[in-house]
N, C-alpha and C. Protein backbone atom coordinates (compact mmCIF):
# COMPACT_ATOMS: atom_id res chain seq x y z
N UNK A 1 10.90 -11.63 -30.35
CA UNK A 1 10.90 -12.38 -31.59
C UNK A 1 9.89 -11.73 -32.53
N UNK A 2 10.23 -11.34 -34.04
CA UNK A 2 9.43 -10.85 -34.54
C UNK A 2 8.81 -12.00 -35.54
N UNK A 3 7.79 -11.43 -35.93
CA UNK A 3 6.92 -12.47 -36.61
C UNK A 3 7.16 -13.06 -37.58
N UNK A 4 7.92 -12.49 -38.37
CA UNK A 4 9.20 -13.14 -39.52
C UNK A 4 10.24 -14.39 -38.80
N UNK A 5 10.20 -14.06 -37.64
CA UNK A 5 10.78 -15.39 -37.25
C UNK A 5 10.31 -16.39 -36.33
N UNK A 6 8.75 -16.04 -36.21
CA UNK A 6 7.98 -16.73 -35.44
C UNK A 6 7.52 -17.95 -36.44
N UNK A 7 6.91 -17.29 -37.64
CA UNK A 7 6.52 -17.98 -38.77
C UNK A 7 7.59 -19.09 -39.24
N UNK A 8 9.04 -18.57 -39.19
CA UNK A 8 9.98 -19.32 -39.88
C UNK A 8 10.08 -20.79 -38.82
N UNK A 9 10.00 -20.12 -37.70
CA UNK A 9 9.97 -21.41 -36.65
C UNK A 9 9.16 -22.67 -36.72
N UNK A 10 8.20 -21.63 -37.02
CA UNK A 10 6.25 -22.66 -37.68
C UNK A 10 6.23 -23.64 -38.79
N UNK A 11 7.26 -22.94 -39.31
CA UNK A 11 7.60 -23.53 -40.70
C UNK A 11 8.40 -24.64 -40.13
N UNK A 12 9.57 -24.42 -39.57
CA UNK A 12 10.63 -25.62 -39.55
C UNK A 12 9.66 -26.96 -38.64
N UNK A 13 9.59 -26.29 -37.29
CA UNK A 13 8.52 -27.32 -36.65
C UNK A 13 7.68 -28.62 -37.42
N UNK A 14 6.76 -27.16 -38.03
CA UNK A 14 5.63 -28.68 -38.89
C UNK A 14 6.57 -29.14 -39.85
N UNK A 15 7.81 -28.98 -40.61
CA UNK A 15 8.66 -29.78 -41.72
C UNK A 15 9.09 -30.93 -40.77
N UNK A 16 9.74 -30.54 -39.45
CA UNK A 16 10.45 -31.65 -39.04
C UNK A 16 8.80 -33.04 -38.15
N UNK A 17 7.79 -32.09 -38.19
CA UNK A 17 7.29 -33.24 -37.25
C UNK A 17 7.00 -34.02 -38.78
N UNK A 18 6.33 -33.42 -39.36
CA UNK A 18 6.10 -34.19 -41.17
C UNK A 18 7.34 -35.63 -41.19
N UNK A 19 8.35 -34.93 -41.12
CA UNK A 19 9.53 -36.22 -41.54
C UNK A 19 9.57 -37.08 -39.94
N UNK A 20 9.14 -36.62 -38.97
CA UNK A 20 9.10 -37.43 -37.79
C UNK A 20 7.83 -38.79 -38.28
N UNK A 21 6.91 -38.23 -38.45
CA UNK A 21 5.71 -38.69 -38.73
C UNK A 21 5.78 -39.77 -39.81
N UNK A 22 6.89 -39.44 -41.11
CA UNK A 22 6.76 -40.81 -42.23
C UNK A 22 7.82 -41.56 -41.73
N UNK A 23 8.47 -41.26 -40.87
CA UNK A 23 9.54 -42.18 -40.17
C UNK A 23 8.81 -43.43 -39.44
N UNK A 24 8.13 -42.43 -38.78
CA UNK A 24 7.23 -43.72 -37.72
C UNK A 24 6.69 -44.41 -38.73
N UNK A 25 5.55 -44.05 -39.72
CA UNK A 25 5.00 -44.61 -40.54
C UNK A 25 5.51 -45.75 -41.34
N UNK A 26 6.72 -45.46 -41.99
CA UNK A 26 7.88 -46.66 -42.78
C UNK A 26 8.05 -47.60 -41.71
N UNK A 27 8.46 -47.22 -40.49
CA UNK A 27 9.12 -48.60 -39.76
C UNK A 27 7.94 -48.94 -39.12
N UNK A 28 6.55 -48.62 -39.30
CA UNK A 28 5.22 -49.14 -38.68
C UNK A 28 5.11 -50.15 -40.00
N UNK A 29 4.78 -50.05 -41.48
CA UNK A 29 4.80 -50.72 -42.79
C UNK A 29 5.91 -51.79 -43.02
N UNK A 30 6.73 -51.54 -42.24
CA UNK A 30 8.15 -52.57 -42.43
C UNK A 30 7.78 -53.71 -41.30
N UNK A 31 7.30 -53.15 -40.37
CA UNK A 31 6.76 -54.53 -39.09
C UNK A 31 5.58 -55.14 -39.70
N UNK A 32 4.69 -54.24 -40.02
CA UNK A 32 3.24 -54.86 -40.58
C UNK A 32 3.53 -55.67 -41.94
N UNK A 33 4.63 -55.47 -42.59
CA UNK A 33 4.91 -56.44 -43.33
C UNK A 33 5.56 -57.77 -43.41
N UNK A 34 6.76 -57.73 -42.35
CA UNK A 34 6.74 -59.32 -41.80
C UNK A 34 5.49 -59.57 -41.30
N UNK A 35 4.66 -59.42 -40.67
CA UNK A 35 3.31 -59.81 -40.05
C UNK A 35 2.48 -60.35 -41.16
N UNK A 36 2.55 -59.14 -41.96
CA UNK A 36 1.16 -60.30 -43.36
C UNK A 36 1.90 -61.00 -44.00
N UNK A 37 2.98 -61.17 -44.44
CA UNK A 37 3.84 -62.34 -44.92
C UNK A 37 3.71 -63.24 -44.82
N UNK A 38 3.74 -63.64 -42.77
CA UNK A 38 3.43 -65.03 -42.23
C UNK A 38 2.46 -65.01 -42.18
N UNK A 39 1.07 -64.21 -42.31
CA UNK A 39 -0.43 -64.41 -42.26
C UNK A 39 -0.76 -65.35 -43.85
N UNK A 40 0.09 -64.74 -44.94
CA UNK A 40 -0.35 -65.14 -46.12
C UNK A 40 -0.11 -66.09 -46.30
N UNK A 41 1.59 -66.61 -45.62
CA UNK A 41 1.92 -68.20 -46.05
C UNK A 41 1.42 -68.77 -45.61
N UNK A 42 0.79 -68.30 -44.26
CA UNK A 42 0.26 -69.73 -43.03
C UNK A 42 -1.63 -70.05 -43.73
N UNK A 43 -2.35 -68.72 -44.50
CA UNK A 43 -3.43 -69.06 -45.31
C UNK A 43 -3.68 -69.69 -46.34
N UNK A 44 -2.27 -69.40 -46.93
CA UNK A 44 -2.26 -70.02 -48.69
C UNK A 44 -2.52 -71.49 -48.53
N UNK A 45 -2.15 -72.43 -48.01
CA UNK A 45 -2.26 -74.05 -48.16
C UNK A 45 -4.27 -74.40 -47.79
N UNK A 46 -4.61 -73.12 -46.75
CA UNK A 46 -6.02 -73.43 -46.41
C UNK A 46 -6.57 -72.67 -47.68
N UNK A 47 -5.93 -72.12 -48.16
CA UNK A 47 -6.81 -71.30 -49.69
C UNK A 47 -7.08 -71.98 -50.68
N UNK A 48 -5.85 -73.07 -50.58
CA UNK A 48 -5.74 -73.70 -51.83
C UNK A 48 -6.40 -75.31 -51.51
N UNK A 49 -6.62 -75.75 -50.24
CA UNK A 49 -7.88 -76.59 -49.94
C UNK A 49 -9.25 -76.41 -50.57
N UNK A 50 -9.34 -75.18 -49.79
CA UNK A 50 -10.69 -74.78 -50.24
C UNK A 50 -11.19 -74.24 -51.70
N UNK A 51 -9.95 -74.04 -52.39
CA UNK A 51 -10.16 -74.13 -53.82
C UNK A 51 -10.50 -75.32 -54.41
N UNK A 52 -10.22 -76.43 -54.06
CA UNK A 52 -10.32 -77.56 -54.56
C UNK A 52 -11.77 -78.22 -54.27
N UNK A 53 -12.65 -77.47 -53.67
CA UNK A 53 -14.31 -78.28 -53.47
C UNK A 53 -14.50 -77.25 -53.99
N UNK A 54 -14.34 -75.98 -54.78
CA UNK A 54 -15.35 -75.16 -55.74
C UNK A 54 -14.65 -75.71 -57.31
């Protein structure tokens, strides 16, 4: 294998782990977002208590 196609390999590799990598990332942001959703609704009624003695 010459180095012209060692490099090209290097190249494709790190492109595909890159798009491996925001893959995981999106469907990691898509779970963590049902998660704070129900964190925010289940806080908001105690937020809005405690707004009411300041």
């Amino acid at each position: 294998m010459g180095q012209s196609q060692f490099l090209k390999r290097r190249v494709y590799s790190k492109v595909e782990d890159r798009e491996k990598l925001k893959e995981r990332l999106k469907r990691g942001y898509c779970q963590m977002a049902e998660i704070n959703l129900k964190l925010a609704q289940e806080g908001l009624p105690a937020d809005r208590e405690a707004y009411q003695y300041f």
